[in-house]
N, C-alpha and C. Protein backbone atom coordinates (compact mmCIF):
# COMPACT_ATOMS: atom_id res chain seq x y z
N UNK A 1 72.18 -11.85 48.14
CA UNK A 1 70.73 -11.99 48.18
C UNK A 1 70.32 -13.46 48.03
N UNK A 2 70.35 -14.14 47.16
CA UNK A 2 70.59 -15.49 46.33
C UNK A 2 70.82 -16.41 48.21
N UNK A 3 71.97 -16.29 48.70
CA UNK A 3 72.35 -16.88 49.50
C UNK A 3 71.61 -16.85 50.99
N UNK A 4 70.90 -15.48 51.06
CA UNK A 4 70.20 -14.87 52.38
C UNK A 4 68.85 -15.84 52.06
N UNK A 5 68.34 -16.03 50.83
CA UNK A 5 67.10 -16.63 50.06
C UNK A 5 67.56 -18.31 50.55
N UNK A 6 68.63 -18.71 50.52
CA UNK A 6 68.62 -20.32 50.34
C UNK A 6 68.51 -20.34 51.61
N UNK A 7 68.96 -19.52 52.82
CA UNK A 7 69.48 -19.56 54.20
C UNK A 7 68.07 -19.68 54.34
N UNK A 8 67.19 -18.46 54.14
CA UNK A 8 65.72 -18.61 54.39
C UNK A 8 64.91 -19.74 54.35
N UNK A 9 65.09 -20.29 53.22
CA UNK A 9 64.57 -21.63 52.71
C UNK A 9 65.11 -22.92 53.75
N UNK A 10 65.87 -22.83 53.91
CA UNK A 10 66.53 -23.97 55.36
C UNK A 10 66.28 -23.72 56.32
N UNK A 11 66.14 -22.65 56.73
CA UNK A 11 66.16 -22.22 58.10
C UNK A 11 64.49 -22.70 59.05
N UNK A 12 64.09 -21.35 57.63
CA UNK A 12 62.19 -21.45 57.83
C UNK A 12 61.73 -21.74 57.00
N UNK A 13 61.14 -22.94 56.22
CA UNK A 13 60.84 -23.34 55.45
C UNK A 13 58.95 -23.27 55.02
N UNK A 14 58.47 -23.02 56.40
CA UNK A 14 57.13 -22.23 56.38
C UNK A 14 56.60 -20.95 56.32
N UNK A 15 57.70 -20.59 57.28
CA UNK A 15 57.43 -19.09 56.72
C UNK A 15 57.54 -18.53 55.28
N UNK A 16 58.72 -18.91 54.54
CA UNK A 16 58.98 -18.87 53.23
C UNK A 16 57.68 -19.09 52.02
N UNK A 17 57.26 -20.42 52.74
CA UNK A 17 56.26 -20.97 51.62
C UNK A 17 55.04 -20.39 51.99
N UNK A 18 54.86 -20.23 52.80
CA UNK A 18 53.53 -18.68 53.18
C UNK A 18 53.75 -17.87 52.74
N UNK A 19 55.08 -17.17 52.60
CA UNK A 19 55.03 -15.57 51.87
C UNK A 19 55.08 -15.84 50.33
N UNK A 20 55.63 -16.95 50.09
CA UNK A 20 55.16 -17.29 48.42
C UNK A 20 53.72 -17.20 47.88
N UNK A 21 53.22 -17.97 49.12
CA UNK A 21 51.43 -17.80 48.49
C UNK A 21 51.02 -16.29 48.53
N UNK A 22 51.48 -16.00 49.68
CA UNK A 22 50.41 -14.36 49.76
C UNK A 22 51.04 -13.45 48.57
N UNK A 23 52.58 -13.52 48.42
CA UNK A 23 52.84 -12.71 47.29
C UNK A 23 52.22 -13.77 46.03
N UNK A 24 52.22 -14.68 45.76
CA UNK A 24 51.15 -15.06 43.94
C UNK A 24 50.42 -14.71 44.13
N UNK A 25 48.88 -14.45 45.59
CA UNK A 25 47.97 -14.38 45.70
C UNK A 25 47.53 -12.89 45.39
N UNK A 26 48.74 -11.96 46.24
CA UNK A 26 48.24 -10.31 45.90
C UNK A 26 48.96 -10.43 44.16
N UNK A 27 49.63 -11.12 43.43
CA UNK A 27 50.35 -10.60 42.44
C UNK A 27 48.86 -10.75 41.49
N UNK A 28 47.81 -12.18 41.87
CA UNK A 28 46.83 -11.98 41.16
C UNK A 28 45.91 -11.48 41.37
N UNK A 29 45.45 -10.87 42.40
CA UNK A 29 44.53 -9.82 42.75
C UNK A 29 45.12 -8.35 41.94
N UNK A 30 46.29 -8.15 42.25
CA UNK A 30 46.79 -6.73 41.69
C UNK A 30 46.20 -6.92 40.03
N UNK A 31 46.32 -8.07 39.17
CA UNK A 31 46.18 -8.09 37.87
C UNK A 31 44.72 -8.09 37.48
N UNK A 32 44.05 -9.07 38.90
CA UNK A 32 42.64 -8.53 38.54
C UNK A 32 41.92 -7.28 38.45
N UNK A 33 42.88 -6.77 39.27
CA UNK A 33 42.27 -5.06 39.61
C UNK A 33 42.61 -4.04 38.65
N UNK A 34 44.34 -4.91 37.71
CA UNK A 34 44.44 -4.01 36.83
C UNK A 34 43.33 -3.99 35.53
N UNK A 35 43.44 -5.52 35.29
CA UNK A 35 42.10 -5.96 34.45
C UNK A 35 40.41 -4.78 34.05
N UNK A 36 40.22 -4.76 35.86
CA UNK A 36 39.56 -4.34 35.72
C UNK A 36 39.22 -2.73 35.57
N UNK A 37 39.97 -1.88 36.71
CA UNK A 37 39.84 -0.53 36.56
C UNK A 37 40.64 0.00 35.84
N UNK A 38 42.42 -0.28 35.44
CA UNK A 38 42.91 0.76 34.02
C UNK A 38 42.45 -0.09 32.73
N UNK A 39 42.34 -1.24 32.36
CA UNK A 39 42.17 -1.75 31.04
C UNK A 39 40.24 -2.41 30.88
N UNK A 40 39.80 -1.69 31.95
CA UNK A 40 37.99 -1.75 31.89
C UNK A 40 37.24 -2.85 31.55
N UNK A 41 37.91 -4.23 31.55
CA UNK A 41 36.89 -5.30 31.37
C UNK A 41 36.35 -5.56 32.82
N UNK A 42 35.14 -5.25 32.57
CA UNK A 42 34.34 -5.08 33.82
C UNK A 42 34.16 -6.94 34.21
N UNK A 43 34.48 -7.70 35.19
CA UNK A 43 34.00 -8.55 35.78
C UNK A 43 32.70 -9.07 35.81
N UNK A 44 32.73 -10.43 35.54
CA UNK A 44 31.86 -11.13 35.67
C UNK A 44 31.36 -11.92 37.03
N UNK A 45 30.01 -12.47 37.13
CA UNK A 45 30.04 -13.32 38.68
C UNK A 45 30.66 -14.13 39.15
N UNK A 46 31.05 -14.64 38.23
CA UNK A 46 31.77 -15.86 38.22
C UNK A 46 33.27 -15.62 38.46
N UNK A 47 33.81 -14.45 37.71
CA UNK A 47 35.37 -13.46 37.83
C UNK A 47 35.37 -13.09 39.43
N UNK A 48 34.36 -12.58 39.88
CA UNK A 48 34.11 -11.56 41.25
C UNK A 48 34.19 -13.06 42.39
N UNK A 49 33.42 -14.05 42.14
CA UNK A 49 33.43 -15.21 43.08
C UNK A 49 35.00 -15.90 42.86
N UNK A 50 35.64 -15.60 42.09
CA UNK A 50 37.20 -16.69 41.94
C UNK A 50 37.67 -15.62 42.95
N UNK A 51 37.74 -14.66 43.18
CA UNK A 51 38.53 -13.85 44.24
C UNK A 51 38.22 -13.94 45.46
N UNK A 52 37.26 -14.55 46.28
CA UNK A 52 36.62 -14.95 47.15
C UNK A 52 38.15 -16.06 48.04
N UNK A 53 38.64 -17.01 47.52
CA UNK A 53 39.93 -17.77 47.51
C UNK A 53 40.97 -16.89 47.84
N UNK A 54 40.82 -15.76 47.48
CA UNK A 54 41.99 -15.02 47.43
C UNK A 54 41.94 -13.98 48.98
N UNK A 55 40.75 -13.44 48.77
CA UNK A 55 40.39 -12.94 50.03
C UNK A 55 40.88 -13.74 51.45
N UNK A 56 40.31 -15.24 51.48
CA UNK A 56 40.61 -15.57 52.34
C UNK A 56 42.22 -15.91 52.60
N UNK A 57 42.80 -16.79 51.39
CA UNK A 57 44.01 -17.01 51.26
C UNK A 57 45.45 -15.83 51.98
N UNK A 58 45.00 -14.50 50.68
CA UNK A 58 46.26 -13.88 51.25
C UNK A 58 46.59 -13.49 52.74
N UNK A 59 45.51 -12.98 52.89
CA UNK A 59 45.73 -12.73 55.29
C UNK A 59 45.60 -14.19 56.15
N UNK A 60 45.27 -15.27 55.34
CA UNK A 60 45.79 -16.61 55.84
C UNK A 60 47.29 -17.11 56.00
N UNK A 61 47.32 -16.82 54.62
CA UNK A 61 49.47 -16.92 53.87
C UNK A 61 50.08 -16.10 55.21
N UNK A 62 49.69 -14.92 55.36
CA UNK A 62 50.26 -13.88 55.96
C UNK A 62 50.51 -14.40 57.73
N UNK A 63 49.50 -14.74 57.79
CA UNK A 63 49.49 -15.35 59.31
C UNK A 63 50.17 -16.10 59.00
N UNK A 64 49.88 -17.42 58.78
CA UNK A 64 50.93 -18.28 59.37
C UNK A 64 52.88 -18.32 59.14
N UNK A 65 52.83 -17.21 58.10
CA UNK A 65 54.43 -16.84 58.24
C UNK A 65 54.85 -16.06 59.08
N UNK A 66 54.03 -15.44 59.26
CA UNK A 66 54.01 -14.68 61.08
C UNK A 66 54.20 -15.68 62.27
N UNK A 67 53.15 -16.84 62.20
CA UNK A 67 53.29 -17.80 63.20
C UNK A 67 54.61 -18.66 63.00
N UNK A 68 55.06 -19.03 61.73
CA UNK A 68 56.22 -19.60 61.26
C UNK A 68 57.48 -19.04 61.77
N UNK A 69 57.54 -17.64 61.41
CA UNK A 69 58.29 -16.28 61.67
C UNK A 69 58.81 -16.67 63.39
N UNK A 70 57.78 -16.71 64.22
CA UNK A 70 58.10 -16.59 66.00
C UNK A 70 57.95 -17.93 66.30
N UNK A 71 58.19 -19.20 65.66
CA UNK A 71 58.02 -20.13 66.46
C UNK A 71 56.85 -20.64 66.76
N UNK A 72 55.23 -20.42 65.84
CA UNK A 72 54.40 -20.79 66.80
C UNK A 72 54.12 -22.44 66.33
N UNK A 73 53.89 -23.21 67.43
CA UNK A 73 53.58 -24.72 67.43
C UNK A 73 53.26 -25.25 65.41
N UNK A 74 54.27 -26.36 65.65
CA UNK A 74 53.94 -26.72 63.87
C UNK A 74 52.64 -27.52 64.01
N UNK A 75 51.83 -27.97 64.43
CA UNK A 75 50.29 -28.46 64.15
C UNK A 75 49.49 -27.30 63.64
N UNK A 76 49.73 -25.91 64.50
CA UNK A 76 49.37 -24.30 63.63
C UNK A 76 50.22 -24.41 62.44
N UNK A 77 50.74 -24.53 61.87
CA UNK A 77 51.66 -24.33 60.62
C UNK A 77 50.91 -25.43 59.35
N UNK A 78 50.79 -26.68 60.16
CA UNK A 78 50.26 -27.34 59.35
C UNK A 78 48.96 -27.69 58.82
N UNK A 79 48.01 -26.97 60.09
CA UNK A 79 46.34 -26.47 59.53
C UNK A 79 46.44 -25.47 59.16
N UNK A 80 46.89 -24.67 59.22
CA UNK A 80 47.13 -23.87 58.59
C UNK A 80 47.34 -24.04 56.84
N UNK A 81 48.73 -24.46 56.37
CA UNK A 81 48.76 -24.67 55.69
C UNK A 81 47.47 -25.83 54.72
N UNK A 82 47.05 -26.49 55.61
CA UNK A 82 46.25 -27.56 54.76
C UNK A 82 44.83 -26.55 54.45
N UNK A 83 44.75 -25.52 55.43
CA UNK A 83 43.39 -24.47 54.93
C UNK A 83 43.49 -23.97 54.03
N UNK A 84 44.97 -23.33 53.76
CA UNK A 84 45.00 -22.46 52.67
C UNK A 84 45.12 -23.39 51.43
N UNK A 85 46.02 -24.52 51.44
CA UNK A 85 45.74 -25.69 49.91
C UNK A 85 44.21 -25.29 49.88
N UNK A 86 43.59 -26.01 50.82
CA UNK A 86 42.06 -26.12 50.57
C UNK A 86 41.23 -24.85 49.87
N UNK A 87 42.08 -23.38 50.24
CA UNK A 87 40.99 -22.64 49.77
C UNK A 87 41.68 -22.26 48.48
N UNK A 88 42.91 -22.85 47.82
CA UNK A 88 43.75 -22.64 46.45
C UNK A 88 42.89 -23.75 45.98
N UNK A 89 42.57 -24.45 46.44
CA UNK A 89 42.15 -25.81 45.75
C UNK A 89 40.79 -25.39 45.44
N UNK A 90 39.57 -24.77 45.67
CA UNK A 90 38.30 -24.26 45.86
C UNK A 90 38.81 -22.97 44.46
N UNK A 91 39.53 -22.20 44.66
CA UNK A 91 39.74 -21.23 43.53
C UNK A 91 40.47 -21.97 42.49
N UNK A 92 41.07 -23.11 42.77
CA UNK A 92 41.23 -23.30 40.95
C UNK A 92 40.01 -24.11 40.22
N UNK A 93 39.39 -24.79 41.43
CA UNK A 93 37.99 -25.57 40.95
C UNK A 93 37.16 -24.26 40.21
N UNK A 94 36.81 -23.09 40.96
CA UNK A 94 35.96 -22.29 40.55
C UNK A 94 36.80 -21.87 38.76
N UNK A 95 37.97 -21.06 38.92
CA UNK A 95 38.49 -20.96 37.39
C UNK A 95 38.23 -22.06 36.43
N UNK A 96 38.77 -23.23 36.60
CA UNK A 96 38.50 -24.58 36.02
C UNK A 96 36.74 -24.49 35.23
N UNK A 97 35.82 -24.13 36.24
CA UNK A 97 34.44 -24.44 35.81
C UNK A 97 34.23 -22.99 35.69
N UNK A 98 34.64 -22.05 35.32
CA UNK A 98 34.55 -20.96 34.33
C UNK A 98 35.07 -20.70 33.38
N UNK A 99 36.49 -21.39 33.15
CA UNK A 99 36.78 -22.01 31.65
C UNK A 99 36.09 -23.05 31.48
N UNK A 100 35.46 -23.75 31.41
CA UNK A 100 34.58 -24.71 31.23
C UNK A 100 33.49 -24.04 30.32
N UNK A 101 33.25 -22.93 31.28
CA UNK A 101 31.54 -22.32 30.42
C UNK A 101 32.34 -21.56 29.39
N UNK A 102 33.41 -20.80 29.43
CA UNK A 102 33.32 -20.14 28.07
C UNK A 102 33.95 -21.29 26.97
N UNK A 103 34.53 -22.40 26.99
CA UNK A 103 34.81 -22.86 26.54
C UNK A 103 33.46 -23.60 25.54
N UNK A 104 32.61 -23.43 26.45
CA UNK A 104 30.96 -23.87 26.16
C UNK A 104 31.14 -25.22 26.45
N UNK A 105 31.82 -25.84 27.28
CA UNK A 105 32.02 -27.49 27.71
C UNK A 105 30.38 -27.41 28.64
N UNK A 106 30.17 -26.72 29.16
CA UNK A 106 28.47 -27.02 29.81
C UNK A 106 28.09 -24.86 30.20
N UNK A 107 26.87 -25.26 31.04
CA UNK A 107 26.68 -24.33 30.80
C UNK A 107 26.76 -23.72 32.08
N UNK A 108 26.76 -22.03 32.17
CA UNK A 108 27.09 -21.50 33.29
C UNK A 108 25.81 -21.22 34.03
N UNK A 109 26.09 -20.09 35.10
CA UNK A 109 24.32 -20.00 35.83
C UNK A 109 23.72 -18.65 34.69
N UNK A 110 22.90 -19.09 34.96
CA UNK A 110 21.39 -17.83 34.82
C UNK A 110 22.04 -16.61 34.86
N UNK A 111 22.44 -16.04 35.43
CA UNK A 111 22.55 -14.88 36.06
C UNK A 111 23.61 -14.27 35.00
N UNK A 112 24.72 -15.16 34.30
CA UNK A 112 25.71 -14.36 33.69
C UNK A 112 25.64 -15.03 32.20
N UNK A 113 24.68 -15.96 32.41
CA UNK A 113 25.07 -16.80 30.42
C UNK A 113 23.97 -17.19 29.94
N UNK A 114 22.56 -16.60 30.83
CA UNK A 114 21.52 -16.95 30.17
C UNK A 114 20.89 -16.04 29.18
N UNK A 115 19.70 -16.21 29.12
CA UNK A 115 18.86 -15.25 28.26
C UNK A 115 18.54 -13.88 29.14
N UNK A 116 17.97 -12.92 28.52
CA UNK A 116 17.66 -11.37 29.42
C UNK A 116 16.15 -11.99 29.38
N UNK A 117 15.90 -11.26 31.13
CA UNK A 117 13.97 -11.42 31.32
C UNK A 117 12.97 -11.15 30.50
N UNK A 118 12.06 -11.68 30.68
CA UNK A 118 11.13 -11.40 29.16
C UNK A 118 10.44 -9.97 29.14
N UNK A 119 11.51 -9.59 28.00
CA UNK A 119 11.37 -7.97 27.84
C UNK A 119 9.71 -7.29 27.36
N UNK A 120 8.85 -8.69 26.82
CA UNK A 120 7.82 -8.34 26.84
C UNK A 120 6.91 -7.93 27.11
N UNK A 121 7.03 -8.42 28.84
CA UNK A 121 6.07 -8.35 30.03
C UNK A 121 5.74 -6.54 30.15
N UNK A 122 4.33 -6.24 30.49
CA UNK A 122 4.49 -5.02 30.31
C UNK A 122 5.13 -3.92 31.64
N UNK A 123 4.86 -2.76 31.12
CA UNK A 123 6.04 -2.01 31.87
C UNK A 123 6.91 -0.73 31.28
N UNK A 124 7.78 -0.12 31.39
CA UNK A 124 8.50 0.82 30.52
C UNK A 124 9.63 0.10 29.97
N UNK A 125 9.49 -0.16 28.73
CA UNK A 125 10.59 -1.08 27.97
C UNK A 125 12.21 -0.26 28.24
N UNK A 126 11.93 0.64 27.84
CA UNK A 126 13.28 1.45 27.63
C UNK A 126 13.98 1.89 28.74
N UNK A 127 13.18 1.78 29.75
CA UNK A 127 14.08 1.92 31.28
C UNK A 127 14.61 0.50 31.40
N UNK A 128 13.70 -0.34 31.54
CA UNK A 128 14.63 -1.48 31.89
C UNK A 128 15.41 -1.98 30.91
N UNK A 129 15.67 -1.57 29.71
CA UNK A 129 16.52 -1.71 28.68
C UNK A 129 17.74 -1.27 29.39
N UNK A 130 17.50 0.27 29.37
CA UNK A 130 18.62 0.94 30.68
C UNK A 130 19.46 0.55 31.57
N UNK A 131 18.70 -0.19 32.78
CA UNK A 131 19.23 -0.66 33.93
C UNK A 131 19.69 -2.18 33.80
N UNK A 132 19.77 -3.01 32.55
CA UNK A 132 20.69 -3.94 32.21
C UNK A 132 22.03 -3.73 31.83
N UNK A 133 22.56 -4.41 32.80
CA UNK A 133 24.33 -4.61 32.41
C UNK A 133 24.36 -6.15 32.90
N UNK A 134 24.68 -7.04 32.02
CA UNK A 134 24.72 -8.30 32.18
C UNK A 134 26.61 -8.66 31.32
N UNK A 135 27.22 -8.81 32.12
CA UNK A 135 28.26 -9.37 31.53
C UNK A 135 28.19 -10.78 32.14
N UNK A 136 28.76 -11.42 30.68
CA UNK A 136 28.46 -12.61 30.42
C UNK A 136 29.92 -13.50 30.98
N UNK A 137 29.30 -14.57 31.50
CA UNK A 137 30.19 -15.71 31.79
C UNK A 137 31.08 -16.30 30.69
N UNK A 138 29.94 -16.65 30.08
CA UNK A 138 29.94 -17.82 28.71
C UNK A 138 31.13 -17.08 27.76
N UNK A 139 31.97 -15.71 27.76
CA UNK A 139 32.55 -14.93 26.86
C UNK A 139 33.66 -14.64 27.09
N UNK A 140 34.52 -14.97 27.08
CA UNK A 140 36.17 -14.62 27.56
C UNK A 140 35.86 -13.29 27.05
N UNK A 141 36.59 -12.68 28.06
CA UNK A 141 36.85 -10.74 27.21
C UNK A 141 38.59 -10.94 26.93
N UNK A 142 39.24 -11.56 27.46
CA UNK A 142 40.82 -11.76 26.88
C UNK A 142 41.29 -13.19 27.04
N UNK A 143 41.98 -13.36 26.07
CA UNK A 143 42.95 -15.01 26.00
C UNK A 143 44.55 -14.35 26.02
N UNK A 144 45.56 -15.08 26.21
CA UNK A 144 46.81 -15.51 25.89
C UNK A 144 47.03 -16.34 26.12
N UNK A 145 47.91 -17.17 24.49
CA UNK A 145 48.14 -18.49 24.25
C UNK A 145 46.88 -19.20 24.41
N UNK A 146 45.81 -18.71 24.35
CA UNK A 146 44.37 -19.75 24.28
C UNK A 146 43.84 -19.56 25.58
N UNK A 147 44.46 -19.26 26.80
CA UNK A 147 43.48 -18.93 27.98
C UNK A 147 43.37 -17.95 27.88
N UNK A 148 41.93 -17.79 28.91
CA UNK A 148 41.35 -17.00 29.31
C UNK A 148 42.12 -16.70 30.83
N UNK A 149 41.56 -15.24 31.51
CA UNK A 149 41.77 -15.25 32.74
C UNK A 149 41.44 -16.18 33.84
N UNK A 150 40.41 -17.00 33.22
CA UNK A 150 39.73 -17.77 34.33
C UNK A 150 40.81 -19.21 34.15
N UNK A 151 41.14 -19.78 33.26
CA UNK A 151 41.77 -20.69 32.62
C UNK A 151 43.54 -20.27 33.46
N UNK A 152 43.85 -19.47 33.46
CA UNK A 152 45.15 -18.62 34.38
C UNK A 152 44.71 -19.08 35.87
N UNK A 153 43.86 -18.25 36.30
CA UNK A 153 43.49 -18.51 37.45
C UNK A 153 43.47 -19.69 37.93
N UNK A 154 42.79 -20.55 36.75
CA UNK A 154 42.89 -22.47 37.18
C UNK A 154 44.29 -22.34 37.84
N UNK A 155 44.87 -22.16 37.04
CA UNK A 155 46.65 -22.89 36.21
C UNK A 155 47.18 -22.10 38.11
N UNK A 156 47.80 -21.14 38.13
CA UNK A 156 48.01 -20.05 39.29
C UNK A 156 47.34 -20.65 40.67
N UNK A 157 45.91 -21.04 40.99
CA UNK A 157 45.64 -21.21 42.07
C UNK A 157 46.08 -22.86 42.46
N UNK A 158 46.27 -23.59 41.78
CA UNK A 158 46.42 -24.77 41.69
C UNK A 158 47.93 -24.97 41.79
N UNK A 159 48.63 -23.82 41.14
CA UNK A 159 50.09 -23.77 41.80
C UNK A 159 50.28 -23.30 42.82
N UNK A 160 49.82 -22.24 43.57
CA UNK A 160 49.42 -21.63 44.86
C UNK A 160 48.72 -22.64 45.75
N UNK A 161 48.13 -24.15 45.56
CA UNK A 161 47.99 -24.74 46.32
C UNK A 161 48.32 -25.79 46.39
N UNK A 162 49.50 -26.38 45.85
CA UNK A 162 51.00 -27.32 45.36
C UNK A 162 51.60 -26.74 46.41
N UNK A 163 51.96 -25.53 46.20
CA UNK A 163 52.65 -24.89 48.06
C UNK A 163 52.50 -24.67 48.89
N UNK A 164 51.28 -24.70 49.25
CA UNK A 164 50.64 -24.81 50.30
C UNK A 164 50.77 -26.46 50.48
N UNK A 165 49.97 -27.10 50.24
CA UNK A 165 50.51 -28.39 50.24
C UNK A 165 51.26 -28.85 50.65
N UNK A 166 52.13 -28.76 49.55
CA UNK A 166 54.09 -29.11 50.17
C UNK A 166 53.95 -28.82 51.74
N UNK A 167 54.09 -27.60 52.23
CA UNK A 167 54.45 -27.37 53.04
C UNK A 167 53.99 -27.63 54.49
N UNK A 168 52.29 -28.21 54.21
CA UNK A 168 51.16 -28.91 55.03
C UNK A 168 52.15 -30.12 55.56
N UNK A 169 52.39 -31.01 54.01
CA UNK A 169 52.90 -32.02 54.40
C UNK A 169 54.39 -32.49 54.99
N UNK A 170 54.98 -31.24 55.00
CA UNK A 170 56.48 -31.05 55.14
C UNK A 170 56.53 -30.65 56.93
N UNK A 171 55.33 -30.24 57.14
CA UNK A 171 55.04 -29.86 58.46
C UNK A 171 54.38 -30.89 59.39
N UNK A 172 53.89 -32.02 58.87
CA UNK A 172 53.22 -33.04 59.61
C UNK A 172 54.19 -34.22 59.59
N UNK A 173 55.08 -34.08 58.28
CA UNK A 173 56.30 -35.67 58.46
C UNK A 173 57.26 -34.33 59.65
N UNK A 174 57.53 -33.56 59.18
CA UNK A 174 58.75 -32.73 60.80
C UNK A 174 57.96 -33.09 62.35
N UNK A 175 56.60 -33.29 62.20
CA UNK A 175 55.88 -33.59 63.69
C UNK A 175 55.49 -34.78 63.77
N UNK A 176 55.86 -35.93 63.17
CA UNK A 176 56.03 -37.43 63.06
C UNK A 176 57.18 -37.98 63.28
N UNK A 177 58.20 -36.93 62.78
CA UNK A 177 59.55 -37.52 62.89
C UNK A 177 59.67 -37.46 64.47
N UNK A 178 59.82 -35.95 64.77
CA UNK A 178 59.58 -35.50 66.21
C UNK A 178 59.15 -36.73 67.39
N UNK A 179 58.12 -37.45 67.44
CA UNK A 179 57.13 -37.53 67.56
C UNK A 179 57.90 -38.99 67.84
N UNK A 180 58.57 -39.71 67.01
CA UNK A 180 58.94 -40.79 67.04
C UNK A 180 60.18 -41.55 67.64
């Protein structure tokens, strides 16, 4: 196995580093999902927008190891790859500035860390008491070792777009060398 893996790595060195991203990418979607529906910490806006990166990322990863896979032209391999850094790079910015807010380093939007509407205004208090569910930004619901999920997510997408990377640039010196 070990040896079929190094062969891989020499052989196709894009395809490889594409199926690395899409598998970290579903490994952290799967954890968000476990997060959320068996162990019930319901998501925040800010939680729901870091997956946005991921959406696009994993059927990105997927293509171009497909295109890697048959040969298709390395300038595809290498926008490719530089899209997907870009959209690892966009999801660890977003984690980054959602550990930020619970950390209370500044503050988050309105919508998940502010105050509730002014319950005063008249109206039926106790219905719209009701129809509030505001989970908060500003509140880690879990840490290990001191992060939060969002603080992971930094750490994870930012390694998920180190390989992408790499492999952007591993694909533009192979079409320079070429080239020369």
């Amino acid at each position: 196995m070990l040896v079929r893996t190094q062969e891989a790595v020499r052989t196709a060195p894009a395809a490889v580093a594409a199926i690395a991203v899409a598998a970290g990418g579903v490994a952290v979607m799967l954890g968000a999902y476990f997060f959320q529906y068996v162990l019930k910490y319901q998501p925040c806006p800010l939680c729901l927008e870091q997956r946005i990166p991921y959406y696009v990322g994993i059927p990105l990863a997927v293509v171009i190891a497909v295109a890697a896979a048959r040969r298709a032209p390395r300038p595809l391999h290498a926008l490719g790859f530089a899209a997907l850094a870009l959209a690892m790079l966009i999801g660890a910015a977003l984690g980054a500035y959602h550990a930020g807010i619970e950390w209370k380093w500044w503050a988050g939007p309105q919508e998940c860390s502010g105050s509730l509407d002014d319950l005063a205004a008249p109206g039926a208090l106790l219905e719209r008491l009701q129809s509030i569910s505001v989970v908060r930004c500003d509140e880690a619901a879990w840490r290990f070792l001191g992060l939060s999920l969002a603080g992971y997510n930094a750490l994870i997408s930012l390694a998920l777009a180190a390989i992408a990377g790499w492999a952007a640039a591993r694909e533009w010196q192979r079409l320079r060398s070429r080239n020369l």
